[in-house]
C-alpha atoms as a PDB file:
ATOM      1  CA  UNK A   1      17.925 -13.762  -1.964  1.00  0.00           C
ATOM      2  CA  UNK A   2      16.651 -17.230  -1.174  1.00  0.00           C
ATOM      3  CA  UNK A   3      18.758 -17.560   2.243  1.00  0.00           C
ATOM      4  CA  UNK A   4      17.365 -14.443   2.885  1.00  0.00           C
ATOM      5  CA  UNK A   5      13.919 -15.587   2.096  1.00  0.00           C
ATOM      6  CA  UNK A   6      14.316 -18.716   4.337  1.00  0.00           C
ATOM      7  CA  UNK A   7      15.921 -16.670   7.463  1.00  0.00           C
ATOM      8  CA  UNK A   8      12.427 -14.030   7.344  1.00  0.00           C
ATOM      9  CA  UNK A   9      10.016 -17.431   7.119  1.00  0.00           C
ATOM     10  CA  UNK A  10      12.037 -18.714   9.841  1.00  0.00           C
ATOM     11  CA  UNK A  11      11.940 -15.620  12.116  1.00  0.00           C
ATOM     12  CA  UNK A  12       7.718 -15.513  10.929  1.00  0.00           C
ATOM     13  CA  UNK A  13       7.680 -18.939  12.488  1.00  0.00           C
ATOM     14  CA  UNK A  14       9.656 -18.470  15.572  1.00  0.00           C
ATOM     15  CA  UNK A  15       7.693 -15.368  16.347  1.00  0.00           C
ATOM     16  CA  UNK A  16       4.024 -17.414  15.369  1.00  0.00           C
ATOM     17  CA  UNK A  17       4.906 -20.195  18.160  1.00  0.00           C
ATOM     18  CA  UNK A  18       6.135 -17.325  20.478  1.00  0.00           C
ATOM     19  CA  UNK A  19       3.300 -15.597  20.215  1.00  0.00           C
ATOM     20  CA  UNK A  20       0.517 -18.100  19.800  1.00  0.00           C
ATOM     21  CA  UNK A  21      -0.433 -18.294  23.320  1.00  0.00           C
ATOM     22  CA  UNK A  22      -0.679 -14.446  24.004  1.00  0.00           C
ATOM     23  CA  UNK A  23      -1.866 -12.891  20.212  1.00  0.00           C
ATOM     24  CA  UNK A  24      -5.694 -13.419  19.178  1.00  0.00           C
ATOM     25  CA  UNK A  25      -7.705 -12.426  15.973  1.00  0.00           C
ATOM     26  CA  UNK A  26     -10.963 -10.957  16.940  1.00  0.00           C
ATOM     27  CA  UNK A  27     -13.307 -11.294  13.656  1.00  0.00           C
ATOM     28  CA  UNK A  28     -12.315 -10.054  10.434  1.00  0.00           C
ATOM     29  CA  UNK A  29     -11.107  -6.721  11.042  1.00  0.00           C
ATOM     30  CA  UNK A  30      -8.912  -7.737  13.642  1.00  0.00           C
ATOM     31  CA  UNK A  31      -4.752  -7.073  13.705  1.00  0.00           C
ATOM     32  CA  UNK A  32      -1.976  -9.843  13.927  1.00  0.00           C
ATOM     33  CA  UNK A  33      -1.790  -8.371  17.257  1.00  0.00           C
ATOM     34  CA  UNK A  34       0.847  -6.385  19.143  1.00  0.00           C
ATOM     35  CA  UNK A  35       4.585  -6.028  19.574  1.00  0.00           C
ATOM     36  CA  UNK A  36       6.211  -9.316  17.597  1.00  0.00           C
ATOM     37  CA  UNK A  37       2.766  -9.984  15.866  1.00  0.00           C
ATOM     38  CA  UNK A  38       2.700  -6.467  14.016  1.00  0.00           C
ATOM     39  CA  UNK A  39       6.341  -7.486  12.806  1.00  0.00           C
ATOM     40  CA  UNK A  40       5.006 -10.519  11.818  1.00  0.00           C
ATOM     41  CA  UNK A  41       2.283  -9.312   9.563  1.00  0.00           C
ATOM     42  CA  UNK A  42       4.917  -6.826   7.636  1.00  0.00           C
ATOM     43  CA  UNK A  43       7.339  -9.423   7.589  1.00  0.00           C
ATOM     44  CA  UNK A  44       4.318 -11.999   5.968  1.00  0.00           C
ATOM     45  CA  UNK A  45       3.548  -9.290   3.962  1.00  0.00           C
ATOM     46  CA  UNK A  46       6.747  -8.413   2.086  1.00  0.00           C
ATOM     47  CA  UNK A  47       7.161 -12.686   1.324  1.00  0.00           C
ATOM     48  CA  UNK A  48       3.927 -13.450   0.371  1.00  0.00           C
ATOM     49  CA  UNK A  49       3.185  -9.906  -1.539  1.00  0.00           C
ATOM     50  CA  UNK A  50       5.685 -11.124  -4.762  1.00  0.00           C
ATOM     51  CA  UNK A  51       4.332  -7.758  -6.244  1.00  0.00           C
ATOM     52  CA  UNK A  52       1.188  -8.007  -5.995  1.00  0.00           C
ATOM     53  CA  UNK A  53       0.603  -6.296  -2.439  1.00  0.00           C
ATOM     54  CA  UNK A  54       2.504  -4.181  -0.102  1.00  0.00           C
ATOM     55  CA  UNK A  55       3.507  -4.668   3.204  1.00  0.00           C
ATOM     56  CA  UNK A  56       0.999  -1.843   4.389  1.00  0.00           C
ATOM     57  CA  UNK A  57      -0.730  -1.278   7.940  1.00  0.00           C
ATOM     58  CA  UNK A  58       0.164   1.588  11.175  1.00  0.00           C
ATOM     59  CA  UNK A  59       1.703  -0.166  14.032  1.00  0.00           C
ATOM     60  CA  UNK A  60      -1.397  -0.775  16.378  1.00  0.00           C
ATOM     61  CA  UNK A  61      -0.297  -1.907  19.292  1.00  0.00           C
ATOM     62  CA  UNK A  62      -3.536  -3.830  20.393  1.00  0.00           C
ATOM     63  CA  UNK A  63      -5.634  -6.002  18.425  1.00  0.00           C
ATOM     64  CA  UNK A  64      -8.439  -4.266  16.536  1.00  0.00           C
ATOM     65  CA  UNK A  65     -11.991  -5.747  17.360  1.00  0.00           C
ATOM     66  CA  UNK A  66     -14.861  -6.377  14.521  1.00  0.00           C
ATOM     67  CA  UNK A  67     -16.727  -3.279  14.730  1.00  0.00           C
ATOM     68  CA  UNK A  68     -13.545  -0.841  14.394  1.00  0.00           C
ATOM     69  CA  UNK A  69     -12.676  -3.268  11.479  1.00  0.00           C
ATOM     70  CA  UNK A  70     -16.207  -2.528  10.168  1.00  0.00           C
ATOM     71  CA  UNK A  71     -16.271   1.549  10.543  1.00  0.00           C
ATOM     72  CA  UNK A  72     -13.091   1.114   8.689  1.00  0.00           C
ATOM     73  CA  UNK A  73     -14.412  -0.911   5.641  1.00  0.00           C
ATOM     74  CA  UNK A  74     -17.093   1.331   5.061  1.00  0.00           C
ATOM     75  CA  UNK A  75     -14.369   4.282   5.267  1.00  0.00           C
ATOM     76  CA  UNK A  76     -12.492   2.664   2.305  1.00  0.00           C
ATOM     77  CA  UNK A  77     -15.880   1.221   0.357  1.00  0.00           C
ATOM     78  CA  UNK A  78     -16.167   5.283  -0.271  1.00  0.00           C
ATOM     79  CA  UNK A  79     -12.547   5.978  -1.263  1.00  0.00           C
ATOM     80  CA  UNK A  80     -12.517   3.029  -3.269  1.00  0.00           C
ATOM     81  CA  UNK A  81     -15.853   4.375  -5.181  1.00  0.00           C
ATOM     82  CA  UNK A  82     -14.543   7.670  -5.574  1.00  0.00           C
ATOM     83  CA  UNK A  83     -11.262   6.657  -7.252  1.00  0.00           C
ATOM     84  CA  UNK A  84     -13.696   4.241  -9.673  1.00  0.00           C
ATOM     85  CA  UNK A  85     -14.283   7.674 -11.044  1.00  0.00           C
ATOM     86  CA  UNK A  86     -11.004   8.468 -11.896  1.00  0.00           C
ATOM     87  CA  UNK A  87      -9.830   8.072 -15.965  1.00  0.00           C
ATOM     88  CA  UNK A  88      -6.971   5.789 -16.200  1.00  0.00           C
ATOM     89  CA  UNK A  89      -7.352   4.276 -12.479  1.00  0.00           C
ATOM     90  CA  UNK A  90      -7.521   0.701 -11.711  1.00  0.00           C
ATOM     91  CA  UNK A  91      -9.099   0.306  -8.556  1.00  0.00           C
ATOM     92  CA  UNK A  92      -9.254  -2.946  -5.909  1.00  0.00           C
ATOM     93  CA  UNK A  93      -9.923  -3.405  -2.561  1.00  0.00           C
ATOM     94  CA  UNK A  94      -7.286  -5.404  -0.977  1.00  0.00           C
ATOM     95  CA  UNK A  95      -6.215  -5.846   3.060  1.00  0.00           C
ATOM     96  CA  UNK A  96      -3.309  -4.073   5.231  1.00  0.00           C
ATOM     97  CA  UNK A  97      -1.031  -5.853   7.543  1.00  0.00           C
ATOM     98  CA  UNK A  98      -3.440  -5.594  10.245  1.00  0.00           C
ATOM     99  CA  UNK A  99      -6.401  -7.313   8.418  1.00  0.00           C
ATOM    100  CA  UNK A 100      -8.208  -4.276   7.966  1.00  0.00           C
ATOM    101  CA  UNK A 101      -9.547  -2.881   4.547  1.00  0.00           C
ATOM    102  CA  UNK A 102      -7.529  -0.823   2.269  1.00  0.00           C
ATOM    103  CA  UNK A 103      -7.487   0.624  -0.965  1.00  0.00           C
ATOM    104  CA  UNK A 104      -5.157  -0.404  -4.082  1.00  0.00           C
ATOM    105  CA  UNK A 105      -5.074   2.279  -6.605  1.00  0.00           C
ATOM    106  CA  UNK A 106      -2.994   1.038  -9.711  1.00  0.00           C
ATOM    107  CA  UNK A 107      -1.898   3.900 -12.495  1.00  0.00           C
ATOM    108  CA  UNK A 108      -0.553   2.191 -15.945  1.00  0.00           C
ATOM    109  CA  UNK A 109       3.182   3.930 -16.561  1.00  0.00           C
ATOM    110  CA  UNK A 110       2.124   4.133 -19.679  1.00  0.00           C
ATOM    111  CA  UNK A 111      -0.652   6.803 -18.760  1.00  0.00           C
ATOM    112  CA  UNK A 112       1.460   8.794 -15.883  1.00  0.00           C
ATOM    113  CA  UNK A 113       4.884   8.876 -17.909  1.00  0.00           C
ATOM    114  CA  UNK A 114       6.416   8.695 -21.592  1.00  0.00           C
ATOM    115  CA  UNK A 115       8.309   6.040 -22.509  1.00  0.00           C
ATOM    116  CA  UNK A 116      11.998   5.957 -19.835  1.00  0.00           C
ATOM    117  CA  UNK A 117      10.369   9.189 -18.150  1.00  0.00           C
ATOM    118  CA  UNK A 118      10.174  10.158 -15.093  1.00  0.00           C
ATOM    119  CA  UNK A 119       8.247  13.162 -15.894  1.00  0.00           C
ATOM    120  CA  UNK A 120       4.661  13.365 -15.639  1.00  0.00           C
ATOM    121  CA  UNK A 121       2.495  14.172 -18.738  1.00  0.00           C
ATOM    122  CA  UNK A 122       0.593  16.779 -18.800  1.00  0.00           C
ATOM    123  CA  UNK A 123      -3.422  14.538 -19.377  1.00  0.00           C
ATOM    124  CA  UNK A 124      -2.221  12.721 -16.147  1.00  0.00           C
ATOM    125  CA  UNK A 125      -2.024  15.042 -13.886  1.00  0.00           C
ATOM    126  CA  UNK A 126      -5.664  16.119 -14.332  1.00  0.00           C
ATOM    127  CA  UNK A 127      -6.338  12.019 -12.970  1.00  0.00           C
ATOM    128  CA  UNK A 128      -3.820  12.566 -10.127  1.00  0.00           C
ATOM    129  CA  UNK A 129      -5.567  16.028  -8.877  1.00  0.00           C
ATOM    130  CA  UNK A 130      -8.628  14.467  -8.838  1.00  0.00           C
ATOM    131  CA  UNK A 131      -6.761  11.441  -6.629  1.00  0.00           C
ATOM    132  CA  UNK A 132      -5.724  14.149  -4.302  1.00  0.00           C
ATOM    133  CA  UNK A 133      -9.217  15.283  -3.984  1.00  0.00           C
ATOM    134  CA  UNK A 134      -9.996  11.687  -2.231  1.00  0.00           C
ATOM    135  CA  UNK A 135      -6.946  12.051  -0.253  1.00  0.00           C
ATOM    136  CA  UNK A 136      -7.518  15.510   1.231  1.00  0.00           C
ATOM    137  CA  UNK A 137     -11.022  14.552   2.835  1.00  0.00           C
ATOM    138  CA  UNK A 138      -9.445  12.426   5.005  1.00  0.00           C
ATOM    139  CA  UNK A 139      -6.482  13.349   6.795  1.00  0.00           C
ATOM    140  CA  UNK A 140      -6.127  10.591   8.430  1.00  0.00           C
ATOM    141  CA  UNK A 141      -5.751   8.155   5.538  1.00  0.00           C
ATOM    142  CA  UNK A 142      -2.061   6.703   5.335  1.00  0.00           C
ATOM    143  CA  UNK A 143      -0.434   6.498   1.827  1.00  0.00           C
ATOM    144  CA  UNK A 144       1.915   3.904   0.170  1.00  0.00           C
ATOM    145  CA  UNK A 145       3.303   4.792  -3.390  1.00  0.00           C
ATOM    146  CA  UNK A 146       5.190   1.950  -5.005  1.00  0.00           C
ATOM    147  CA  UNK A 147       7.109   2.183  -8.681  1.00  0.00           C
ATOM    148  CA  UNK A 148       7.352  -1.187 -10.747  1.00  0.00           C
ATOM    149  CA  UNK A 149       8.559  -1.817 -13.974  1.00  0.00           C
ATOM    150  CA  UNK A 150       9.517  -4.411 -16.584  1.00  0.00           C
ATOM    151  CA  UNK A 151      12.864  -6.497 -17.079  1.00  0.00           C
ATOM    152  CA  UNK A 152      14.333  -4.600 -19.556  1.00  0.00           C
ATOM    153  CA  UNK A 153      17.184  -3.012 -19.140  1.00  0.00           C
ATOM    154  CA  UNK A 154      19.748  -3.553 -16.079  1.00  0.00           C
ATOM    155  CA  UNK A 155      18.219  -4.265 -12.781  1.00  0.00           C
ATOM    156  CA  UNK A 156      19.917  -0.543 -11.999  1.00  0.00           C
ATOM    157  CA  UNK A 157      18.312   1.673 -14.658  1.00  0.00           C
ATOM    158  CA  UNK A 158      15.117  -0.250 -13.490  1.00  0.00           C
ATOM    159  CA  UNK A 159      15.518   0.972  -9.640  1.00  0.00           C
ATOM    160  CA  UNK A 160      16.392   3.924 -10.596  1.00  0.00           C
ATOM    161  CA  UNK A 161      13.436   4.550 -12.954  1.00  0.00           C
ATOM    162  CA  UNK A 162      11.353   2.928 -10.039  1.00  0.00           C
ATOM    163  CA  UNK A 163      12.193   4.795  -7.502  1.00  0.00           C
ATOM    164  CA  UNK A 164      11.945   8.581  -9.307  1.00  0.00           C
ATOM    165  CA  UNK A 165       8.115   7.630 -10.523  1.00  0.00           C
ATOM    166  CA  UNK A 166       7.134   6.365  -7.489  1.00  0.00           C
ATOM    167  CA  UNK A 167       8.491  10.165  -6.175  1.00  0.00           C
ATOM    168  CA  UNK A 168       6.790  11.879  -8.925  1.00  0.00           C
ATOM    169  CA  UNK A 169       4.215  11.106  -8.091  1.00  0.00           C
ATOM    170  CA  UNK A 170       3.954  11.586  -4.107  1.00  0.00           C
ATOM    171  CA  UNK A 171       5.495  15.293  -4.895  1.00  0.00           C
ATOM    172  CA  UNK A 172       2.503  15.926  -7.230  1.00  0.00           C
ATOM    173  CA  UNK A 173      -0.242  14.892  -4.898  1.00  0.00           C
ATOM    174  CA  UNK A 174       1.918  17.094  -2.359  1.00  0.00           C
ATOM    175  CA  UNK A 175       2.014  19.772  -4.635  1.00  0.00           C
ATOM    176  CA  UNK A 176      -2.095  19.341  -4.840  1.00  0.00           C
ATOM    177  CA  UNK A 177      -2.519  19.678  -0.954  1.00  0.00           C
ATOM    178  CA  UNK A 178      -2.039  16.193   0.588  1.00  0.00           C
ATOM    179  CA  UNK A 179      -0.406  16.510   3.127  1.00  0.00           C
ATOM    180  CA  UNK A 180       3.475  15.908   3.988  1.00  0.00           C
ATOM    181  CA  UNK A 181       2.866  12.933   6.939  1.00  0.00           C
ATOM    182  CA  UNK A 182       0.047  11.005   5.119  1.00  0.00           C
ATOM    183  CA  UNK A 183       3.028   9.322   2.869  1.00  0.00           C
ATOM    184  CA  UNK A 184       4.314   6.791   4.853  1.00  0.00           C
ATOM    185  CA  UNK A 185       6.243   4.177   2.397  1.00  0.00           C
ATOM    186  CA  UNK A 186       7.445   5.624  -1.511  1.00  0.00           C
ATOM    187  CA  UNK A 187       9.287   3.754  -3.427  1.00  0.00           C
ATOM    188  CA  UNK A 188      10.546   1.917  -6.139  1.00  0.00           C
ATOM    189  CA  UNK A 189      11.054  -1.703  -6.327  1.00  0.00           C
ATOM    190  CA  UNK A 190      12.521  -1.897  -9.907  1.00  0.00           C
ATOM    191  CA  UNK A 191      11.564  -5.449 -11.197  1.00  0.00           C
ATOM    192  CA  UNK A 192      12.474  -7.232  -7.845  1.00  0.00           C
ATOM    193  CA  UNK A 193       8.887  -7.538  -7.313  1.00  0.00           C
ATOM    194  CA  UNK A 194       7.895  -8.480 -10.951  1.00  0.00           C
ATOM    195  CA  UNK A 195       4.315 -10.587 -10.929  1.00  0.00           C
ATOM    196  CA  UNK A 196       5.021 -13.124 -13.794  1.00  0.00           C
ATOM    197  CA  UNK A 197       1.111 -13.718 -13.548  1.00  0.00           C
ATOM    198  CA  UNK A 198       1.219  -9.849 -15.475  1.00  0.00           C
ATOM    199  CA  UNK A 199       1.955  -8.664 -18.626  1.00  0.00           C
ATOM    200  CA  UNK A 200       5.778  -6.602 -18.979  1.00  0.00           C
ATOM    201  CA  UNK A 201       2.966  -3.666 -19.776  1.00  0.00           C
ATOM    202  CA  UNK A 202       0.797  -4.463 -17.200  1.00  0.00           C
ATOM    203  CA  UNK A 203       3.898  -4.343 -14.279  1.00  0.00           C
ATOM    204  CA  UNK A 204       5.070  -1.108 -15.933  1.00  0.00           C
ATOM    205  CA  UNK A 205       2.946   0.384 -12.949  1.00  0.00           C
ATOM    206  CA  UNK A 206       3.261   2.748 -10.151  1.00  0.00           C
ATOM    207  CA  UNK A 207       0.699   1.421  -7.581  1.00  0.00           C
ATOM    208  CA  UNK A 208      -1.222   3.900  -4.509  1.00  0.00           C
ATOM    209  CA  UNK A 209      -2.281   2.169  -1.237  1.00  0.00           C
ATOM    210  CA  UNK A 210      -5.120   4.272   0.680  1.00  0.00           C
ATOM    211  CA  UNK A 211      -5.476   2.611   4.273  1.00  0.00           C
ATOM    212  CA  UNK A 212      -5.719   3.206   8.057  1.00  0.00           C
ATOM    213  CA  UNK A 213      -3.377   5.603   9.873  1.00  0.00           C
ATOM    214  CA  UNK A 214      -2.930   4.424  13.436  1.00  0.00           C
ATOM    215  CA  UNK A 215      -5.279   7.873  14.093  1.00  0.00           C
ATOM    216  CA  UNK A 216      -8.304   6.264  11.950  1.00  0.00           C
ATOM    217  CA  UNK A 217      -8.394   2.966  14.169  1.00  0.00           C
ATOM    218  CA  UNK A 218      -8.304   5.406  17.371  1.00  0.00           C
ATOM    219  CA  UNK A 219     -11.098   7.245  15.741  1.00  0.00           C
ATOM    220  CA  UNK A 220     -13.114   4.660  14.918  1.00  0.00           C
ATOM    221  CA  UNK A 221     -12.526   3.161  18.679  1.00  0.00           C
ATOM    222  CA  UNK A 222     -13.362   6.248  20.382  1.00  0.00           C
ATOM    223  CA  UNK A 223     -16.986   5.618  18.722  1.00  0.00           C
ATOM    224  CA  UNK A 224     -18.004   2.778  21.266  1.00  0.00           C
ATOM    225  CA  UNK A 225     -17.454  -0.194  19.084  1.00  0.00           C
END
């Protein structure tokens, strides 16, 4: 795991002195920038996440300028209240791959799932149809869903468990009319991701990104910023 660690920072460096001379930020809401840079910010991203982000963003292939950046935030400053309103639903504004805003929805296991279920209960479903709701007014919203868990147990029955939450729960927003292509990453990362700055309850967690689809930043371009 570490050599691996050390061969991704060294590719992220290779590709930062590569790409120095040709890749530009442009204000806040600007990407990494195109071809090696987007790999870049994924490959950042997964390192520097240690469970507590997600290696999130669409593949732009241009850097995104301040104002598309801005249309953007205000997008997600409306998901983000809407999902405030949701019982159960830990809510925090957090940034994609590309620098732009995005939404972090968490859901406690304890509230989607029994005790080594992968079943939903019945109370949250009523939290994840209203999630859908948020989803479903704008199609062009990308989706991450990603399963933690604690470190009990064998790192296997953790993966498993992971991975079969974190597809509950994308086949029950499904099942409540988001649509099929909005779900871009779902998964389970077991405890390979486990935040020892967290509680064992509090990484027993299945975590929902809301963030810009590569149609969303053409959107927001089209409007003249």
């Amino acid at each position: 795991m570490e050599k691996m660690k050390f061969l991704a920072i060294f590719m992220c460096l290779a590709m930062i002195l590569g790409g120095c001379s040709t890749t530009s930020k442009t204000g806040k809401g600007a990407a990494i920038g195109a071809g090696s840079g987007g790999a870049l910010g994924a490959i950042v991203g997964g390192i520097a996440g240690k469970g507590k982000g997600a290696a999130i963003g669409a593949a732009v292939g241009a850097t995104v300028g301040t104002g598309v950046g801005a249309i953007i935030g205000r997008n997600m400053d409306k998901k983000a209240e809407a999902a405030r309103e949701i019982e159960g639903a830990q809510v925090e504004k957090v940034e994609d791959s590309n620098g732009l805003a995005a939404v972090k929805v968490t859901f406690d296991s304890g509230i989607l799932f029994d005790f080594n279920s992968t079943s939903l209960r019945a109370g949250s479903k009523s939290s994840l149809a209203q999630f859908a709701d948020i989803i479903k007014e704008d199609a062009t919203t990308d989706i991450a869903i990603i399963g933690h868990t604690d470190k009990v147990g064998t790192y296997e029955a953790n993966q498993k468990i992971s991975d079969q939450r974190a597809e509950a729960v994308r086949n029950y927003l499904q099942s409540q009319g988001v649509t099929p292509f909005q779900f871009k990453i779902v998964e389970g990362v077991g405890y390979s991701q486990y935040d020892e700055s967290l509680s064992a309850e509090q990484n027993r967690r299945v975590d929902v990104y809301m963030y810009a689809s590569e149609e969303m930043i053409k959107n927001a371009e089209a409007r003249g910023y």
